[in-house]
C-alpha atoms as a PDB file:
ATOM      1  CA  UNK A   1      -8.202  33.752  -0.294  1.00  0.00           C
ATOM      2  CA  UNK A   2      -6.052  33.191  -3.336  1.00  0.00           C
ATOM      3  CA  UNK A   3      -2.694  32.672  -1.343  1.00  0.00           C
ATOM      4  CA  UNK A   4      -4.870  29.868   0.893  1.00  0.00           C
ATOM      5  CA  UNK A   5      -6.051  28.360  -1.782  1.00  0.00           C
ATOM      6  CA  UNK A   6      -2.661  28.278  -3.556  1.00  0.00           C
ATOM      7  CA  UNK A   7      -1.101  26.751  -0.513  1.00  0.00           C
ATOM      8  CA  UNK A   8      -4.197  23.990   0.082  1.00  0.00           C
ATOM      9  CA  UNK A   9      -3.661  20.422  -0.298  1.00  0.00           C
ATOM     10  CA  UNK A  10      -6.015  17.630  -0.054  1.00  0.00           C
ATOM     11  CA  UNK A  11      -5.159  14.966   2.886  1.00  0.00           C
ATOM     12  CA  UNK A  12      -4.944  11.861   2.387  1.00  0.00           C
ATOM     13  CA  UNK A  13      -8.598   9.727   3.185  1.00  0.00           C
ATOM     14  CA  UNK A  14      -9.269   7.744   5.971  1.00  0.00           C
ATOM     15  CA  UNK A  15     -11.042   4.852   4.879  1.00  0.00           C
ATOM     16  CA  UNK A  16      -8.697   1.970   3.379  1.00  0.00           C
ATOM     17  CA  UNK A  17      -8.581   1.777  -0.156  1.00  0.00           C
ATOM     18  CA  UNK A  18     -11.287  -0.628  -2.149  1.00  0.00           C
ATOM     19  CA  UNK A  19     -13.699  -0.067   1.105  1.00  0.00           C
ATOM     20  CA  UNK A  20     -15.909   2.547  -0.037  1.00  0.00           C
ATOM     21  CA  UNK A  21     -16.605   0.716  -3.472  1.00  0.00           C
ATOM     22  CA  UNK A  22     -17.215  -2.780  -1.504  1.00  0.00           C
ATOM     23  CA  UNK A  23     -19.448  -1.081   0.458  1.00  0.00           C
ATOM     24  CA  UNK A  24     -21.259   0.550  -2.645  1.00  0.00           C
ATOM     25  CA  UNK A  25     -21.996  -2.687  -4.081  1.00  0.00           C
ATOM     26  CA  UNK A  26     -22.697  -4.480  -0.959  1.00  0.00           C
ATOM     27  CA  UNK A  27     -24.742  -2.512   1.454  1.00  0.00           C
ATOM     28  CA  UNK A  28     -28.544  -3.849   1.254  1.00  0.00           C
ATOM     29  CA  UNK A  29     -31.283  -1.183   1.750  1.00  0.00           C
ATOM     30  CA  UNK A  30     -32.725  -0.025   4.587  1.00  0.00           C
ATOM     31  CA  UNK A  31     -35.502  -2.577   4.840  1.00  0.00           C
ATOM     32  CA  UNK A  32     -33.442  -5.364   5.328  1.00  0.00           C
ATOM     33  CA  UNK A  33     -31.365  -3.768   7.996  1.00  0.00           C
ATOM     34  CA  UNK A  34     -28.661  -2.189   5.660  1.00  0.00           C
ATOM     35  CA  UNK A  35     -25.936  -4.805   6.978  1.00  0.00           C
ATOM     36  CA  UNK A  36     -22.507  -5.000   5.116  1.00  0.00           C
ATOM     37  CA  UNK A  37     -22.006  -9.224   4.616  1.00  0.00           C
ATOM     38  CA  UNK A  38     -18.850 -10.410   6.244  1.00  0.00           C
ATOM     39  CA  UNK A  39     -15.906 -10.799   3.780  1.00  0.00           C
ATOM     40  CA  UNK A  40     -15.153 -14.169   3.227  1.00  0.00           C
ATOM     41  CA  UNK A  41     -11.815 -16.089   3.334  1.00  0.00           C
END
């Protein structure tokens, strides 16, 4: 277990970067259909 986790290295994430904290702030709650507004521009 200590050689595999010696060896282990984290890959690289599959979202583009500044997605996942857009969506964060965006994203409106369940009642209202949790929808992600269209970027503008």
């Amino acid at each position: 277990m200590k050689r595999r986790l010696s060896e282990w290295e984290p890959r690289e994430p599959d979202t583009p970067p500044g997605y996942l904290p857009r969506y964060a702030a965006q994203i409106a709650s369940a009642a209202r259909g949790a929808i992600l507004p269209k970027e503008e521009g």
